[in-house]
N, C-alpha and C. Protein backbone atom coordinates (compact mmCIF):
# COMPACT_ATOMS: atom_id res chain seq x y z
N UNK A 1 -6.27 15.67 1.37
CA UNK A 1 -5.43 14.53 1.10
C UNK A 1 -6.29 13.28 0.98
N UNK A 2 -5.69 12.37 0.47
CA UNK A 2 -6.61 11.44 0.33
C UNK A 2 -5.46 9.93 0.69
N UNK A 3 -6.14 9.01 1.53
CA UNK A 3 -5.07 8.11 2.10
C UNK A 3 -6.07 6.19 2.16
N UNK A 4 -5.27 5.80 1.71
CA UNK A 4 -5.62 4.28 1.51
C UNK A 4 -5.03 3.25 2.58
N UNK A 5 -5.64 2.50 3.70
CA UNK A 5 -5.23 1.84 3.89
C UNK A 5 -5.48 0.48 3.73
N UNK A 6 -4.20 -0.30 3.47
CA UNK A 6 -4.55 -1.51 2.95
C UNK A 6 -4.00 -3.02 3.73
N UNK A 7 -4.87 -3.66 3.94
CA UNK A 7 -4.48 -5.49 4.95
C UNK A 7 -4.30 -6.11 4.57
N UNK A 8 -2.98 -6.92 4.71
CA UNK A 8 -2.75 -8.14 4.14
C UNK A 8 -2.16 -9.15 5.28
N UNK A 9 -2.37 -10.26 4.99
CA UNK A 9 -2.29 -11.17 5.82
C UNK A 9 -1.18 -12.28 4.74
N UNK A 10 -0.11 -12.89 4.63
CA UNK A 10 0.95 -13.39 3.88
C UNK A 10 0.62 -14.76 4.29
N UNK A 11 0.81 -15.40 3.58
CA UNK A 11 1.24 -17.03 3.36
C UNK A 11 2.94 -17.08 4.13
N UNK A 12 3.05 -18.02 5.19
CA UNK A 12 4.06 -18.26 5.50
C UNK A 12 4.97 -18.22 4.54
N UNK A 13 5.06 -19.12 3.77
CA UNK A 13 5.99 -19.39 3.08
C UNK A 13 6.40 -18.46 1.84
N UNK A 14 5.61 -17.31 1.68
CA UNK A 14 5.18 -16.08 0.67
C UNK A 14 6.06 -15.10 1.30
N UNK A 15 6.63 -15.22 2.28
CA UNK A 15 6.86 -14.10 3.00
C UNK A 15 7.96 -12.94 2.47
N UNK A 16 9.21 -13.59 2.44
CA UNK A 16 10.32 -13.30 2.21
C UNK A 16 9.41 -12.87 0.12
N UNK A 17 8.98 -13.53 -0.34
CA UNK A 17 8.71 -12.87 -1.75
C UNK A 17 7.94 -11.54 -1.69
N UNK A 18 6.64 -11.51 -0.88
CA UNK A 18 6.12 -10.63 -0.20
C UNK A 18 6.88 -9.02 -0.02
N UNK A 19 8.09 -9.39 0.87
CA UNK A 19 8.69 -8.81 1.63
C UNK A 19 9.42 -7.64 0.65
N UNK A 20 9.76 -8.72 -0.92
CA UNK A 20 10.59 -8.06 -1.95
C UNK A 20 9.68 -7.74 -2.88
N UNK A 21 8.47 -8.03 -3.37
CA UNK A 21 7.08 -7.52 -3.61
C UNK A 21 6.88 -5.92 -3.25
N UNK A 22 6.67 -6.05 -1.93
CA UNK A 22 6.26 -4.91 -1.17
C UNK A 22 7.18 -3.86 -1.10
N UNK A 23 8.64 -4.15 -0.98
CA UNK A 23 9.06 -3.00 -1.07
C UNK A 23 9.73 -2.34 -2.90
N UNK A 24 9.54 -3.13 -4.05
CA UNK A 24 9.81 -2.56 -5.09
C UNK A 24 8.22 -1.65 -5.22
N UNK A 25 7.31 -2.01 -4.80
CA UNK A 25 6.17 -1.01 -4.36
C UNK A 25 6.29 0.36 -3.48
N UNK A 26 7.08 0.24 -2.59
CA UNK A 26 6.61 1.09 -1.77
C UNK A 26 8.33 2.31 -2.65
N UNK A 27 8.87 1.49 -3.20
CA UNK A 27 9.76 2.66 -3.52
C UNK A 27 9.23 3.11 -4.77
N UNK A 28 8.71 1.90 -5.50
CA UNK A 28 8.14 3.37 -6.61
C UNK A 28 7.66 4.23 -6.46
N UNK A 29 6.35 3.76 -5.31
CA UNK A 29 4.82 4.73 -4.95
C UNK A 29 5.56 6.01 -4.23
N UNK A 30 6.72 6.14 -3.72
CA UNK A 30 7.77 6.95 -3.03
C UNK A 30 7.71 7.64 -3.93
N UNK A 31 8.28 7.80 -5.25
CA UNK A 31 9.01 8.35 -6.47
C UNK A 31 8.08 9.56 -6.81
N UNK A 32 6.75 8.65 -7.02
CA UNK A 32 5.60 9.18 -7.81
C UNK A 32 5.34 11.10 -7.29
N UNK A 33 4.84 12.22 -8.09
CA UNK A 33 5.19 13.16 -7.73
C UNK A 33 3.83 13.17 -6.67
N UNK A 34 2.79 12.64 -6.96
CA UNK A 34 1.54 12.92 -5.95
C UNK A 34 1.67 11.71 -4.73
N UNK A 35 2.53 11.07 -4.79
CA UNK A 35 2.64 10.45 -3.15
C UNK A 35 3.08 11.51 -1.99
N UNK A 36 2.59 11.50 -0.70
CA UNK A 36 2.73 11.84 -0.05
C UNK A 36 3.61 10.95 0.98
N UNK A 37 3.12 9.59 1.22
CA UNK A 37 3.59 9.22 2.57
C UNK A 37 3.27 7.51 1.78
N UNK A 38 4.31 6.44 2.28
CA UNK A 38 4.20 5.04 2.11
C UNK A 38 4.31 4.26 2.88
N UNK A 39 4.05 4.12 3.83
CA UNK A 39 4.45 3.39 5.26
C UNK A 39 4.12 1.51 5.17
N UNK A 40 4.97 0.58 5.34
CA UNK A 40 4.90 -0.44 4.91
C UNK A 40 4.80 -1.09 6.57
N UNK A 41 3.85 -1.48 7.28
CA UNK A 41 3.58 -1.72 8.67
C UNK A 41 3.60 -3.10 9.07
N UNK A 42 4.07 -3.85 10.22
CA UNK A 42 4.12 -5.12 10.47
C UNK A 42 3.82 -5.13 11.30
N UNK A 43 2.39 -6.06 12.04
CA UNK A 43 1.96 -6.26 13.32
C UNK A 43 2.54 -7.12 13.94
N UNK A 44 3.02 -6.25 15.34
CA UNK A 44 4.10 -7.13 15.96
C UNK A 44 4.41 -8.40 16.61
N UNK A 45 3.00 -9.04 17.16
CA UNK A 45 2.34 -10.16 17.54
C UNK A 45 2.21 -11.22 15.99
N UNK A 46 2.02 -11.06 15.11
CA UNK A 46 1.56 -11.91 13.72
C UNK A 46 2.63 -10.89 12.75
N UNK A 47 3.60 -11.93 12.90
CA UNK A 47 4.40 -11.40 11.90
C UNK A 47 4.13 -11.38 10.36
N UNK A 48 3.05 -12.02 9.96
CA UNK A 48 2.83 -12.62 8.53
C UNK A 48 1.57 -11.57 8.22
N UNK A 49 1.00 -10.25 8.88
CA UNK A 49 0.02 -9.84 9.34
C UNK A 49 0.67 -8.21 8.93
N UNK A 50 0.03 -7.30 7.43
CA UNK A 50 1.04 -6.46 7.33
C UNK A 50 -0.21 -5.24 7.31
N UNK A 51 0.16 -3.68 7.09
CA UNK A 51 -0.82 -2.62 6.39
C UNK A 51 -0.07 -2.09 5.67
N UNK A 52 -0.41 -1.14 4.81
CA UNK A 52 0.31 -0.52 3.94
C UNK A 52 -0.73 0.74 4.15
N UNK A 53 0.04 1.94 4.37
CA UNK A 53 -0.58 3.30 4.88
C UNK A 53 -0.09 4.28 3.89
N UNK A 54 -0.78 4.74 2.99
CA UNK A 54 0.04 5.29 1.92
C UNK A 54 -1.38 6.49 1.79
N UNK A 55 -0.76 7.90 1.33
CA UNK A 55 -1.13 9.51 1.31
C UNK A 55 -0.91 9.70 0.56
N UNK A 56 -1.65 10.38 -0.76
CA UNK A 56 -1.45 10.59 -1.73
C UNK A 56 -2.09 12.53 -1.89
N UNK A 57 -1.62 13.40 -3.09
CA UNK A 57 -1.92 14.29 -2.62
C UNK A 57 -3.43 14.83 -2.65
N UNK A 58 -4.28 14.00 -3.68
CA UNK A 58 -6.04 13.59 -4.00
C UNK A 58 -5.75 12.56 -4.46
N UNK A 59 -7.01 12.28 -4.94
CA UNK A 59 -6.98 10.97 -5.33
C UNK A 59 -7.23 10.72 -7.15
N UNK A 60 -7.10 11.92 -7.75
CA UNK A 60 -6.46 11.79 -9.11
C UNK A 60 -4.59 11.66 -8.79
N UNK A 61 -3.94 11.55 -7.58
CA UNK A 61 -2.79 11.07 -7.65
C UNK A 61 -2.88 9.68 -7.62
N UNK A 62 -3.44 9.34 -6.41
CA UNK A 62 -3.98 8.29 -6.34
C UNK A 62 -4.23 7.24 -7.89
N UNK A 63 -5.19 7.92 -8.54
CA UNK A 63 -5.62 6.77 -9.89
C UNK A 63 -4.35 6.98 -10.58
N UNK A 64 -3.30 8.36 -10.36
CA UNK A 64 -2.40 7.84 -11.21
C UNK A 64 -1.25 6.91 -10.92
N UNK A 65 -0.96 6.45 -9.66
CA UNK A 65 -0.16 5.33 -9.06
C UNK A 65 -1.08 3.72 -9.53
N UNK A 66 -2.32 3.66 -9.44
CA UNK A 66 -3.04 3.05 -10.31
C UNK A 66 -2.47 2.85 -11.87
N UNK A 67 -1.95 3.51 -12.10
CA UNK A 67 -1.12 3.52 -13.83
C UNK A 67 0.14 3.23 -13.99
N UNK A 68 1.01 3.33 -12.64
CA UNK A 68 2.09 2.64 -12.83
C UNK A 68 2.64 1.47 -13.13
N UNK A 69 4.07 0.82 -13.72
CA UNK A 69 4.52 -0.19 -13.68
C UNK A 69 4.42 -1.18 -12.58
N UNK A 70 5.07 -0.25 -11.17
CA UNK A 70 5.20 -1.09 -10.12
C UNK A 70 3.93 -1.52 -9.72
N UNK A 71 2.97 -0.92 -9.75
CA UNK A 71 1.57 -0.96 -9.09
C UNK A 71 1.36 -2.17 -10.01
N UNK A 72 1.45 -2.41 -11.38
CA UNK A 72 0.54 -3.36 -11.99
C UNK A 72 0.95 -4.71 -11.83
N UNK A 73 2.62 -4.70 -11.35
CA UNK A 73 3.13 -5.61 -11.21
C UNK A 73 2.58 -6.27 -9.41
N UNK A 74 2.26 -5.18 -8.87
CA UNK A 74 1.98 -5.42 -7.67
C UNK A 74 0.61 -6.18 -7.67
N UNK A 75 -0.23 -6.21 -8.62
CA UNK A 75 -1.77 -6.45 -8.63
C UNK A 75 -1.47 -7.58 -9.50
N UNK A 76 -0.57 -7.93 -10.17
CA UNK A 76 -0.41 -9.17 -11.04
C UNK A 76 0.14 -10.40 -9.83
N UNK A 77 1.20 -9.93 -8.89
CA UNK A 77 1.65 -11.51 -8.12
C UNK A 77 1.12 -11.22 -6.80
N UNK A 78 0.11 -10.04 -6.33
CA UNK A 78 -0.48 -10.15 -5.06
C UNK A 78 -0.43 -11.25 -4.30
N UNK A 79 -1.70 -11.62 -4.81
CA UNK A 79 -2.75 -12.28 -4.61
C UNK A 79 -2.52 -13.93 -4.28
N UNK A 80 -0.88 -14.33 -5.10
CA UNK A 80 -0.78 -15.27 -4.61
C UNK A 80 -0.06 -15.48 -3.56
N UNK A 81 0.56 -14.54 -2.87
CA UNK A 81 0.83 -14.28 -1.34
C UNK A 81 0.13 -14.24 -0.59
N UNK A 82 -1.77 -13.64 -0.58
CA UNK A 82 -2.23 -13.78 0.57
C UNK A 82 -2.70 -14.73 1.05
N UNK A 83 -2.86 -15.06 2.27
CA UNK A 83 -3.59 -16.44 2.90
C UNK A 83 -5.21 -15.94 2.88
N UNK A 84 -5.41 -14.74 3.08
CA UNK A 84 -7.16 -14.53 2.93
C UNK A 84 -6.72 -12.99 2.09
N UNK A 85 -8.03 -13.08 1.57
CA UNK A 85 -7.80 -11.76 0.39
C UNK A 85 -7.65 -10.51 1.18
N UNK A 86 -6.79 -9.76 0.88
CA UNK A 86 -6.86 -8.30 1.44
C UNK A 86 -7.77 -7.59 1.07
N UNK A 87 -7.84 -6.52 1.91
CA UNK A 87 -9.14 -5.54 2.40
C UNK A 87 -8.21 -4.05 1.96
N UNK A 88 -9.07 -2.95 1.59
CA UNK A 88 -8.43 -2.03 1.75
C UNK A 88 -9.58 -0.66 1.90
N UNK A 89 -9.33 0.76 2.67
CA UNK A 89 -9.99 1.56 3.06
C UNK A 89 -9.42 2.82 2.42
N UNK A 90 -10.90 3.69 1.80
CA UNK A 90 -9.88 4.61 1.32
C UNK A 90 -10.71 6.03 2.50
N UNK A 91 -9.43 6.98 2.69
CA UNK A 91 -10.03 7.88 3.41
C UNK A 91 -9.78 9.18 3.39
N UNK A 92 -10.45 10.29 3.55
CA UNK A 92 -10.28 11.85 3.11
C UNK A 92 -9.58 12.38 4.62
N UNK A 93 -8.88 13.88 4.54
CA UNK A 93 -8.84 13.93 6.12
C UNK A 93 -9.19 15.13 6.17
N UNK A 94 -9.98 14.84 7.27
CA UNK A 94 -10.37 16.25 8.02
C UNK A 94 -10.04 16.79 9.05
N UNK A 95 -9.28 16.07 9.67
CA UNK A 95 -8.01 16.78 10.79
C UNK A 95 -6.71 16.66 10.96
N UNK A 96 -6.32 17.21 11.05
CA UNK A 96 -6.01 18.87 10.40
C UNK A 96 -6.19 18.98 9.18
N UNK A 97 -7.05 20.35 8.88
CA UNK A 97 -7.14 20.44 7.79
C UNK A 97 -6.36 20.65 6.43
N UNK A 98 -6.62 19.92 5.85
CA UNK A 98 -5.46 20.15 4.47
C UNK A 98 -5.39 21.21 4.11
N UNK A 99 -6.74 22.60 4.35
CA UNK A 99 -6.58 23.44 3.71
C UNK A 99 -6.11 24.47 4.39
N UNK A 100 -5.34 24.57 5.40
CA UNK A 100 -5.35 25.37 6.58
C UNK A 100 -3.43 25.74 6.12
């Protein structure tokens, strides 16, 4: 499997757009046949302070959520929501094994 996690940190006042941003994202990336998992996370101390934990089934699913509508729209009004640029990690898993 292959899984991305991604940090964002929101502009106060971004939030509520953010909020409707993020989830026409997380329901497409839902749809897609190689998503696995979309988890849209809020740290509970810094409310403006988010991750996005999303499993895909490799990561040619992966580049193909990269090709979507929602995704491009997501990479077009990001950016002017965050207060510092987001970070993101991509990662393979090796426990438990996928192939097991």
């Amino acid at each position: 499997m292959f899984h991305v996690v991604v940090r964002i940190e929101v502009k106060p006042e971004k939030l509520e757009s953010f909020l409707e941003l993020v989830h026409v994202d997380a329901v497409g990336t839902r749809k897609e046949p190689g998503n696995l998992r979309f988890d849209v996370l809020r740290l509970v101390d810094q409310p403006t302070k988010f991750a996005l934990y999303e499993v895909y089934k490799d990561e040619a699913a992966f580049k193909a959520h990269q090709q979507t509508e929602h995704y491009a729209r997501w990479k077009r009004e990001i950016e002017d929501h965050c207060a510092v640029p987001r970070s993101s990690d991509k990662f393979t898993t090796l426990f438990p094994s996928p192939y097991v």
